[in-house]
N, C-alpha and C. Protein backbone atom coordinates (compact mmCIF):
# COMPACT_ATOMS: atom_id res chain seq x y z
N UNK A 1 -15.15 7.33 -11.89
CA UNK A 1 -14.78 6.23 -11.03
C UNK A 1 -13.39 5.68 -11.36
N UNK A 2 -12.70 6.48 -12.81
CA UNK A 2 -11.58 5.48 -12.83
C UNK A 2 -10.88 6.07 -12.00
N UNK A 3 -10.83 6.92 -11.42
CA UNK A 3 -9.95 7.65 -10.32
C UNK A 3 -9.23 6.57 -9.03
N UNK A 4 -10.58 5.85 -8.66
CA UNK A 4 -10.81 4.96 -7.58
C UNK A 4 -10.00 3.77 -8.14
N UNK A 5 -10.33 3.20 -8.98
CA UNK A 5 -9.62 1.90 -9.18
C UNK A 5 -8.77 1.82 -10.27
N UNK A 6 -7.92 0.55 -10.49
CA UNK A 6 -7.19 0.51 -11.48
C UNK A 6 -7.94 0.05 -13.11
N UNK A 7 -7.21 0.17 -13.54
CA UNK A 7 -7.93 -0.33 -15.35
C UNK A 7 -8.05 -1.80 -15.38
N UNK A 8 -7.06 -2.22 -14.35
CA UNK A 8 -7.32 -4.08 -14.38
C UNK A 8 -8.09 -4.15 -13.64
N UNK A 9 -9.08 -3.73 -12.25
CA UNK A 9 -9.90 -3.78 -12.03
C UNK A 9 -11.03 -3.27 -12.31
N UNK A 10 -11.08 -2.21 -13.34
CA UNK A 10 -12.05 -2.06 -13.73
C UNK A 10 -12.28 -3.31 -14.95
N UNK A 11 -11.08 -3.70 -15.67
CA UNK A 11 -11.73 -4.47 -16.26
C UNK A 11 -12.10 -5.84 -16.15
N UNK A 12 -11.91 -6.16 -14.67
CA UNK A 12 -12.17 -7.46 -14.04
C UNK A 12 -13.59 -7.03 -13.18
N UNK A 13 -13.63 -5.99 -13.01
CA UNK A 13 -15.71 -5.70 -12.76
C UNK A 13 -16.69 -5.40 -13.94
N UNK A 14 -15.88 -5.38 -14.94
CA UNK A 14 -16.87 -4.92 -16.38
C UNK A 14 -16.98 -6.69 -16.76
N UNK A 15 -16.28 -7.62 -17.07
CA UNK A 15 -16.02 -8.85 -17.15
C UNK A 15 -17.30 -9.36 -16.07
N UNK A 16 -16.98 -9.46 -15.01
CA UNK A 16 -18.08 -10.06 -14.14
C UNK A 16 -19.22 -9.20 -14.15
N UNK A 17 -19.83 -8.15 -14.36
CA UNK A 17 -20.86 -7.32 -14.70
C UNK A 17 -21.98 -7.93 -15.78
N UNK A 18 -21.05 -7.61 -17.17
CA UNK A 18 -22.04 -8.18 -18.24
C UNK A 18 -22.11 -9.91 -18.50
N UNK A 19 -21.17 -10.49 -17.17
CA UNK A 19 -21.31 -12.13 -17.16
C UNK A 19 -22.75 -12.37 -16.51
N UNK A 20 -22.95 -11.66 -15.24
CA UNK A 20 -24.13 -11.64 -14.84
C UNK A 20 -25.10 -11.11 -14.89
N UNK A 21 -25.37 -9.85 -15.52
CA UNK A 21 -25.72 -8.95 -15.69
C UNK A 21 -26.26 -8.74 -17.08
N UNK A 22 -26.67 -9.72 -17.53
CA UNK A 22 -26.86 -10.12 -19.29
C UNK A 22 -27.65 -9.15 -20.08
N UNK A 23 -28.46 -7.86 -19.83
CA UNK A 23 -29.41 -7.17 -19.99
C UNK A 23 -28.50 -6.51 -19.94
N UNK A 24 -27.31 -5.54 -19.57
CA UNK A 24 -26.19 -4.65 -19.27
C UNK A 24 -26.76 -4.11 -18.19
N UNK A 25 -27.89 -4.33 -17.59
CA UNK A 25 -27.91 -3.75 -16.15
C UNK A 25 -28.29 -4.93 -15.23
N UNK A 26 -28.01 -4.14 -13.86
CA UNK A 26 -28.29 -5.59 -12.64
C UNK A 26 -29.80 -4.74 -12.54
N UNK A 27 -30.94 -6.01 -12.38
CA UNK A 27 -32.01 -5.25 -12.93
C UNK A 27 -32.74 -6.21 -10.97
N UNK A 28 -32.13 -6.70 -10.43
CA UNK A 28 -32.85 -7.56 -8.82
C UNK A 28 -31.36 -7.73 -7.88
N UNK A 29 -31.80 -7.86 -6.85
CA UNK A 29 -31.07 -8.75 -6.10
C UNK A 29 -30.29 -9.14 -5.85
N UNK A 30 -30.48 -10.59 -6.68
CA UNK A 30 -29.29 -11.84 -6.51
C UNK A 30 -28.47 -11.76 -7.93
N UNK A 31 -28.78 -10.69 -8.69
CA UNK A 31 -28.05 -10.25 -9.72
C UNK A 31 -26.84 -9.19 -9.09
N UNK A 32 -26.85 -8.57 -8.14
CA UNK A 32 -25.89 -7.69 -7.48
C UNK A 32 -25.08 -8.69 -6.46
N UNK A 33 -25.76 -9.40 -6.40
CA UNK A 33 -25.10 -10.38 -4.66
C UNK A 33 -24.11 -11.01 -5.73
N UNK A 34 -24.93 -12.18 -6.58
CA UNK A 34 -23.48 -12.77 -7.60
C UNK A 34 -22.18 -11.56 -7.75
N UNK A 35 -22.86 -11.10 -8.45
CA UNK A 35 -21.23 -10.16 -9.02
C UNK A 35 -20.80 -9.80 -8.18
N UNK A 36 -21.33 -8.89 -7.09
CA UNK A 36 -20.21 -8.43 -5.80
C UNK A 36 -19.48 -9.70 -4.87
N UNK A 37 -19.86 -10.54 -4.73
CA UNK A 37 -19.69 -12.10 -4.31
C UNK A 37 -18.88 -12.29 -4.81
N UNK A 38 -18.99 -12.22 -6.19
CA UNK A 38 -18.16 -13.42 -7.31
C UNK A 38 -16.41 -12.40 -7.19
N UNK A 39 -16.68 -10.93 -6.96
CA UNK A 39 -15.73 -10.29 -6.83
C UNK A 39 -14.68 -10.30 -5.99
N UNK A 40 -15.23 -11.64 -4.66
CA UNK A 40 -14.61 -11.64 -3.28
C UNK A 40 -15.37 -10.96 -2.61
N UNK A 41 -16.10 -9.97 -2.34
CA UNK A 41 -16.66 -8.83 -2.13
C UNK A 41 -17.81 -9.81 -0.67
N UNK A 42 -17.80 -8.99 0.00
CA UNK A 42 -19.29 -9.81 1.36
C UNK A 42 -19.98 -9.47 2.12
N UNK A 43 -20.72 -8.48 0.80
CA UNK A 43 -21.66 -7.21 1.39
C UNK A 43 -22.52 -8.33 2.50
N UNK A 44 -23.20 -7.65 3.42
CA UNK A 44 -24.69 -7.92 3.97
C UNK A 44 -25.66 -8.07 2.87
N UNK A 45 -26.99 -8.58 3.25
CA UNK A 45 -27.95 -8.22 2.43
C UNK A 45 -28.64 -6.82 2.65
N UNK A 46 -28.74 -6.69 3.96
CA UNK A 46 -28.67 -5.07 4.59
C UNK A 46 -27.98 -4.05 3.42
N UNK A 47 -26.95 -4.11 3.22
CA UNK A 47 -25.91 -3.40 2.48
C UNK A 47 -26.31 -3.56 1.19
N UNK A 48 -26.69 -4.44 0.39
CA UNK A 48 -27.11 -5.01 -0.86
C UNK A 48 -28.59 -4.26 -1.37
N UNK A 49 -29.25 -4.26 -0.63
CA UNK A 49 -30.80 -3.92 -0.79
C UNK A 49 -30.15 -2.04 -0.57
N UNK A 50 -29.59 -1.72 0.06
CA UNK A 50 -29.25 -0.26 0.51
C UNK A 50 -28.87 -0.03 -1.14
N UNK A 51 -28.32 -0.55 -1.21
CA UNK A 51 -27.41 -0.40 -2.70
C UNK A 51 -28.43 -0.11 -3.82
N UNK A 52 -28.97 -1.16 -3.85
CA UNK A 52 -29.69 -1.55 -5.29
C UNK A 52 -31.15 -0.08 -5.16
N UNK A 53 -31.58 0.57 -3.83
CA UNK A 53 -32.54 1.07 -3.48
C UNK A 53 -31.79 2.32 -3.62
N UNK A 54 -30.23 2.39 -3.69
CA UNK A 54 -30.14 4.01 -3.99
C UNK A 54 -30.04 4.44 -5.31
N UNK A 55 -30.20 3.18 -6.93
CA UNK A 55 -29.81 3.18 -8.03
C UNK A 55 -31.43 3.05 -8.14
N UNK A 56 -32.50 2.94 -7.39
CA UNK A 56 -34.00 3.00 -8.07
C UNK A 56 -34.29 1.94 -8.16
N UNK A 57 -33.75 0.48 -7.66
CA UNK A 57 -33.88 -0.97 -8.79
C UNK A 57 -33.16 -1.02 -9.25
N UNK A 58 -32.62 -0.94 -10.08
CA UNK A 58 -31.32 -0.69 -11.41
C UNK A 58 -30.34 -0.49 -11.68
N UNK A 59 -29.42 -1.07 -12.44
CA UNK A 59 -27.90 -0.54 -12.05
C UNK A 59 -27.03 -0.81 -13.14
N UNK A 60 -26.57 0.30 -13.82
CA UNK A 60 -26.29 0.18 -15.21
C UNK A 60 -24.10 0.12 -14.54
N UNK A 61 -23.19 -0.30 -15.48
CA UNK A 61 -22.13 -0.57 -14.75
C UNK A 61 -21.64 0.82 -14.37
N UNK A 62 -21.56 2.05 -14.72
CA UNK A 62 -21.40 3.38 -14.53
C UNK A 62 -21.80 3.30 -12.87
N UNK A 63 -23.10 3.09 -12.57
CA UNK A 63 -23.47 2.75 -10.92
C UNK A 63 -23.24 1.84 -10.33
N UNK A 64 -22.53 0.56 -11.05
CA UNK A 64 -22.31 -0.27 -10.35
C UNK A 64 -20.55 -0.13 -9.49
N UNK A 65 -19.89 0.84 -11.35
CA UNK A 65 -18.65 1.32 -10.48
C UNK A 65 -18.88 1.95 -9.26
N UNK A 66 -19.74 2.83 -8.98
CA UNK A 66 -20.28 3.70 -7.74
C UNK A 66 -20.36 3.19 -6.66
N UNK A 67 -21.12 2.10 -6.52
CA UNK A 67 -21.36 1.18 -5.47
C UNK A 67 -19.87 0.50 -5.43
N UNK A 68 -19.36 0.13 -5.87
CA UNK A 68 -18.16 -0.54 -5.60
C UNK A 68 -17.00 0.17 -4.81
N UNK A 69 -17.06 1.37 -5.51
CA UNK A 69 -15.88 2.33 -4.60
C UNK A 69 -16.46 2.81 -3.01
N UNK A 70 -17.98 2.72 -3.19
CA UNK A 70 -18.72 2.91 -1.71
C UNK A 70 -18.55 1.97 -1.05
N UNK A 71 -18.53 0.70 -1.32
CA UNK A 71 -18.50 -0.46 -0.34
C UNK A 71 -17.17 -0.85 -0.32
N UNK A 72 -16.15 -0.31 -1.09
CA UNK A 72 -14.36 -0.59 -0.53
C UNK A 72 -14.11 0.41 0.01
N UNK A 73 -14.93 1.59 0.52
CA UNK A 73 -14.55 2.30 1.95
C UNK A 73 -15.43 1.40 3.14
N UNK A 74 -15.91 0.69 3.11
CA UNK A 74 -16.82 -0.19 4.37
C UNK A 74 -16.00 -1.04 4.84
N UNK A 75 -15.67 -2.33 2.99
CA UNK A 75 -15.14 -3.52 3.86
C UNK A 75 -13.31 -3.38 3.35
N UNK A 76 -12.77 -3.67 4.27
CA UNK A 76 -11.19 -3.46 4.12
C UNK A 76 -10.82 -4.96 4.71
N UNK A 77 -10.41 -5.67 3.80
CA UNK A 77 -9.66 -6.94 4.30
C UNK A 77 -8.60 -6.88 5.34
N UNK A 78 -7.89 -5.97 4.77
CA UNK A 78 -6.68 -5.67 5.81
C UNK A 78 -7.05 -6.06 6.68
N UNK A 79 -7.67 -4.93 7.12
CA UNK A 79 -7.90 -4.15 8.84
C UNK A 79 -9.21 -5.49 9.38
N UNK A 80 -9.48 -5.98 9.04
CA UNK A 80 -10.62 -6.78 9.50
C UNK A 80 -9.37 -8.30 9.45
N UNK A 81 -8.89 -8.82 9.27
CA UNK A 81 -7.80 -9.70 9.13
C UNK A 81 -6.74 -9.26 10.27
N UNK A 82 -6.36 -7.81 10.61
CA UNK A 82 -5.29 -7.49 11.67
C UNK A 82 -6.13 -7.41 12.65
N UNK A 83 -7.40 -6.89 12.96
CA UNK A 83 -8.58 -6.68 13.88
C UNK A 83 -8.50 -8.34 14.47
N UNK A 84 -8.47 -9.68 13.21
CA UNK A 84 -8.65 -10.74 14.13
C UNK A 84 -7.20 -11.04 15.05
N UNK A 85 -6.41 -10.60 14.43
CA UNK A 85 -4.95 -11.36 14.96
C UNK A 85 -5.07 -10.39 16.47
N UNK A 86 -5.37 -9.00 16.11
CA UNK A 86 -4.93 -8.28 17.53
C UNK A 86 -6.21 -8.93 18.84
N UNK A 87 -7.49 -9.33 18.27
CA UNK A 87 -8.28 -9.94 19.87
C UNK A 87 -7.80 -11.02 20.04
N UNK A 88 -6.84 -11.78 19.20
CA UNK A 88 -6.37 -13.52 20.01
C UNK A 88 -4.90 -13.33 20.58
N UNK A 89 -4.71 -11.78 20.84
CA UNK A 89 -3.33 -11.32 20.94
C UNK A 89 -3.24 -11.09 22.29
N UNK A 90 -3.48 -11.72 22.99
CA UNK A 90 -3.77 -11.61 24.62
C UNK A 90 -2.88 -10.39 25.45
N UNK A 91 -1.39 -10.98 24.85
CA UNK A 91 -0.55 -9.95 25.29
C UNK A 91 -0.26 -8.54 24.68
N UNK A 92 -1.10 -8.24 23.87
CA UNK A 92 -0.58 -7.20 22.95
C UNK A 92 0.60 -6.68 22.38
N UNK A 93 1.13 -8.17 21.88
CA UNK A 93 2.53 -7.96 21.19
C UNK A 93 2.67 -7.12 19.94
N UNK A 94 1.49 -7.85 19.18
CA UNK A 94 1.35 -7.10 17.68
C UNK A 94 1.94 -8.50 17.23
N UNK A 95 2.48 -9.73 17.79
CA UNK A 95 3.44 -10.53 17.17
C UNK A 95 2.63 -11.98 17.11
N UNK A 96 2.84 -12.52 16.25
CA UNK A 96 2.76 -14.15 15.87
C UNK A 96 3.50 -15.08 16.00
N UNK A 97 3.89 -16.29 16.49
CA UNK A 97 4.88 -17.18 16.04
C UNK A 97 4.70 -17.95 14.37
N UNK A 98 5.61 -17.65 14.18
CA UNK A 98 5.56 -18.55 12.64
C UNK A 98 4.80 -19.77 12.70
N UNK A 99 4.90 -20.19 13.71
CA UNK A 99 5.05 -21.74 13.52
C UNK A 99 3.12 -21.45 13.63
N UNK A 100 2.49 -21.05 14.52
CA UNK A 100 1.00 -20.38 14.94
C UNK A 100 0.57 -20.13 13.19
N UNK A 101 1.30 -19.31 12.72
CA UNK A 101 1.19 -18.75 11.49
C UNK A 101 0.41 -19.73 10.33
N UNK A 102 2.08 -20.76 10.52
CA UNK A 102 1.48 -21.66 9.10
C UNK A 102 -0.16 -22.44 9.84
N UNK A 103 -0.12 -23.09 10.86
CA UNK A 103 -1.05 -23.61 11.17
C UNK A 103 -2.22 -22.73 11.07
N UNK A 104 -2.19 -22.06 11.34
CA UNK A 104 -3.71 -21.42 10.95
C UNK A 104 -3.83 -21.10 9.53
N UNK A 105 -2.94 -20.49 8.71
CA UNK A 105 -2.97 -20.32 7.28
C UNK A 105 -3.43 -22.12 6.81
N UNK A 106 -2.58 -23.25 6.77
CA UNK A 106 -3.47 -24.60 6.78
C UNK A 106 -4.00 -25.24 7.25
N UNK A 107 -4.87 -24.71 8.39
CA UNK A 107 -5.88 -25.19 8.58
C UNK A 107 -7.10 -24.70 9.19
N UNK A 108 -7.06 -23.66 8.78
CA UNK A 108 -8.23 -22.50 9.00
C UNK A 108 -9.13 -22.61 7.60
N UNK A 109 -10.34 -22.16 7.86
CA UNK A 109 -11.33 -21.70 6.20
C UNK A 109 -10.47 -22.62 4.99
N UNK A 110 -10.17 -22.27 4.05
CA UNK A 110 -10.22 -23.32 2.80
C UNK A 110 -9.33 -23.84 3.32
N UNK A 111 -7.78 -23.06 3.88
CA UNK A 111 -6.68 -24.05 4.01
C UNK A 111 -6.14 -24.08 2.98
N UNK A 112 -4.50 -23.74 3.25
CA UNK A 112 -3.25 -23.66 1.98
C UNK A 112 -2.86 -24.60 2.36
N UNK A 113 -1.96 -25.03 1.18
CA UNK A 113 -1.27 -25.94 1.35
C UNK A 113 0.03 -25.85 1.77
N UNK A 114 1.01 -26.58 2.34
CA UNK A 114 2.54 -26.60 2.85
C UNK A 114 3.69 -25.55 1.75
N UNK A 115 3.41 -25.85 0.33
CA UNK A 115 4.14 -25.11 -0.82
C UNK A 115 3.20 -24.20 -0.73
N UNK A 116 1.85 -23.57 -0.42
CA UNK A 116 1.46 -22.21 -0.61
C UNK A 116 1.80 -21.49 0.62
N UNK A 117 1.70 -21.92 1.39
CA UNK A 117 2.42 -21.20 2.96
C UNK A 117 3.50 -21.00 2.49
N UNK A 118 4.70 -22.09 2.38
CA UNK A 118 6.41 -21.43 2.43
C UNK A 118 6.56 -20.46 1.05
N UNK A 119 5.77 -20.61 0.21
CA UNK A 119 5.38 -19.42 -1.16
C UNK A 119 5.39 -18.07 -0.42
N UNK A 120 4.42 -18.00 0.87
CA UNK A 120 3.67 -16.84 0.81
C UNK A 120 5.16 -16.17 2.01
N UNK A 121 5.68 -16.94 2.90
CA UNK A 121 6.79 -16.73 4.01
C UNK A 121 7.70 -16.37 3.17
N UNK A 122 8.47 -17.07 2.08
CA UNK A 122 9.36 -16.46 1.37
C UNK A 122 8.93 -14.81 0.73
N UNK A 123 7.82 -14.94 0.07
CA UNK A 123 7.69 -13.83 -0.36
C UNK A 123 7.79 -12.60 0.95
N UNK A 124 6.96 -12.97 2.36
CA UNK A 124 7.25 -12.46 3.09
C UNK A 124 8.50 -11.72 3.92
N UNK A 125 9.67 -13.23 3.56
CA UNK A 125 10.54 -13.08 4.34
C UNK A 125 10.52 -13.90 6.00
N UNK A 126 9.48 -14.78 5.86
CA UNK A 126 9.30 -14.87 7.42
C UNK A 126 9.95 -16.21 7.39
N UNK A 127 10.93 -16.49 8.36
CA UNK A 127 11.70 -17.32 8.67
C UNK A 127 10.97 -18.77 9.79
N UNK A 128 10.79 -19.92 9.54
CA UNK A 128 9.97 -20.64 10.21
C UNK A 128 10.42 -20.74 11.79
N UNK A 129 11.04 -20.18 12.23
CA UNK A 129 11.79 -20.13 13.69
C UNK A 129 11.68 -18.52 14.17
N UNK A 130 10.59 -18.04 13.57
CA UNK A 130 10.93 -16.57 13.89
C UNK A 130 9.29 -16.06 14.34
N UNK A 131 9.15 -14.92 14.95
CA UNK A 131 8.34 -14.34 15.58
C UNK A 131 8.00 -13.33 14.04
N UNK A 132 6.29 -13.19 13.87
CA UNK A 132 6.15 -12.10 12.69
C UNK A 132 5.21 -11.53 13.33
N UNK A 133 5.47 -9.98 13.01
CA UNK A 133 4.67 -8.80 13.25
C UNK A 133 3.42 -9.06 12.55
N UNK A 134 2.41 -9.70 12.61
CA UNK A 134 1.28 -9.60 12.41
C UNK A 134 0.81 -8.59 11.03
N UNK A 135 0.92 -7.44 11.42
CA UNK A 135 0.17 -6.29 10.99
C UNK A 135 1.09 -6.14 9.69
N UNK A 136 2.08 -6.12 9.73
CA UNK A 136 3.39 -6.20 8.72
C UNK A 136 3.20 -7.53 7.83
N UNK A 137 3.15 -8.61 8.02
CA UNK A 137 2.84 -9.69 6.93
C UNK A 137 1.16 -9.84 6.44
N UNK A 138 0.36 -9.16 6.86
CA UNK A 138 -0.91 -9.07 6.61
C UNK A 138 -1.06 -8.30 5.38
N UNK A 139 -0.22 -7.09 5.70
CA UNK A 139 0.03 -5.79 4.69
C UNK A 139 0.82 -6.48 3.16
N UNK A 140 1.60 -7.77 3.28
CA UNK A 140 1.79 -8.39 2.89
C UNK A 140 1.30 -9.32 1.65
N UNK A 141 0.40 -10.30 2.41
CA UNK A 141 -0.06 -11.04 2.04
C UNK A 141 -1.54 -10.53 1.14
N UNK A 142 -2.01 -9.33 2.25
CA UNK A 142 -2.71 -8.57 1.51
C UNK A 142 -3.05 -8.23 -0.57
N UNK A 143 -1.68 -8.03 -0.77
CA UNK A 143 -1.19 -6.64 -1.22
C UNK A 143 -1.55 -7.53 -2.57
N UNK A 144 -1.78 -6.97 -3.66
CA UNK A 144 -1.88 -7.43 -5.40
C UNK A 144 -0.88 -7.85 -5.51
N UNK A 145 -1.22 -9.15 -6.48
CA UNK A 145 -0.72 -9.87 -7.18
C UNK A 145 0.08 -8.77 -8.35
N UNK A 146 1.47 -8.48 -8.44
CA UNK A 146 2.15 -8.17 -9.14
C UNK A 146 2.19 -8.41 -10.50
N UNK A 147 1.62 -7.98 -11.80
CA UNK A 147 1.28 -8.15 -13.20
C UNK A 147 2.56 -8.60 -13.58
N UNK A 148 3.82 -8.91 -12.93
CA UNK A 148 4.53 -10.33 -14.13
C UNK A 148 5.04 -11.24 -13.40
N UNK A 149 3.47 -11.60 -12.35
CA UNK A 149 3.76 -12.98 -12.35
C UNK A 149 2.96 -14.09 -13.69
């Protein structure tokens, strides 16, 4: 499995594994939902029970890496994040107005704040008077946190 992910994520799923997982295996349930949850992660329970029923019950972290690289071919933030921008995209520009931008970034779901928006535009590049390609600042905003910040 280390093929699939990086060593900092593997060692940020071994970390949340034996946090919840206190026995070294996920031995029910709501022992798999925490950790994949706690990961960001937002399986179904559909998906969850599929999971835990193809490891027998049981799931030592060796299978839990398994399941993890199976369910980051399912859910892709990206594409489910550009999927929303392109159905409110009436005209099929591919494009956003900035100004559309920040407002929904603060005041949508948790909501950033004014310095985490112009954080995320600078890093972007997106100019508050300017039109952004959607699919292009998603890929963006997306993308890992760079190890020296």
């Amino acid at each position: 499995m280390a093929r699939y992910f990086k060593e900092q994520d593997i060692d940020e799923f071994r970390e949340c594994f034996y946090l919840f997982a206190r026995s070294g295996q996920i031995n029910n349930l709501d022992e798999l939902t925490v950790i994949m949850r706690s990961l960001g992660l937002s399986p179904t329970i559909q998906e969850l029970v599929s999971y835990l029923k193809q490891k027998n019950g049981k799931m030592s972290f060796a299978d839990f890496l398994d399941i993890m690289h199976q369910h980051s071919k399912v859910e892709s933030l990206p594409d489910e994040v550009i999927a929303a921008f392109k159905a409110a995209d009436a005209q099929n520009k591919g494009t956003i107005s900035a100004r559309q931008l920040r407002n929904l970034l603060q005041n949508w779901g948790e909501g950033l704040s004014m310095r985490e928006v112009d954080n995320i535009f600078r890093e972007a590049n997106v100019n508050s008077n300017s039109s952004v390609r959607y699919a292009d600042f998603v890929k963006i905003a997306c993308a890992p946190v760079p190890d020296y910040y």
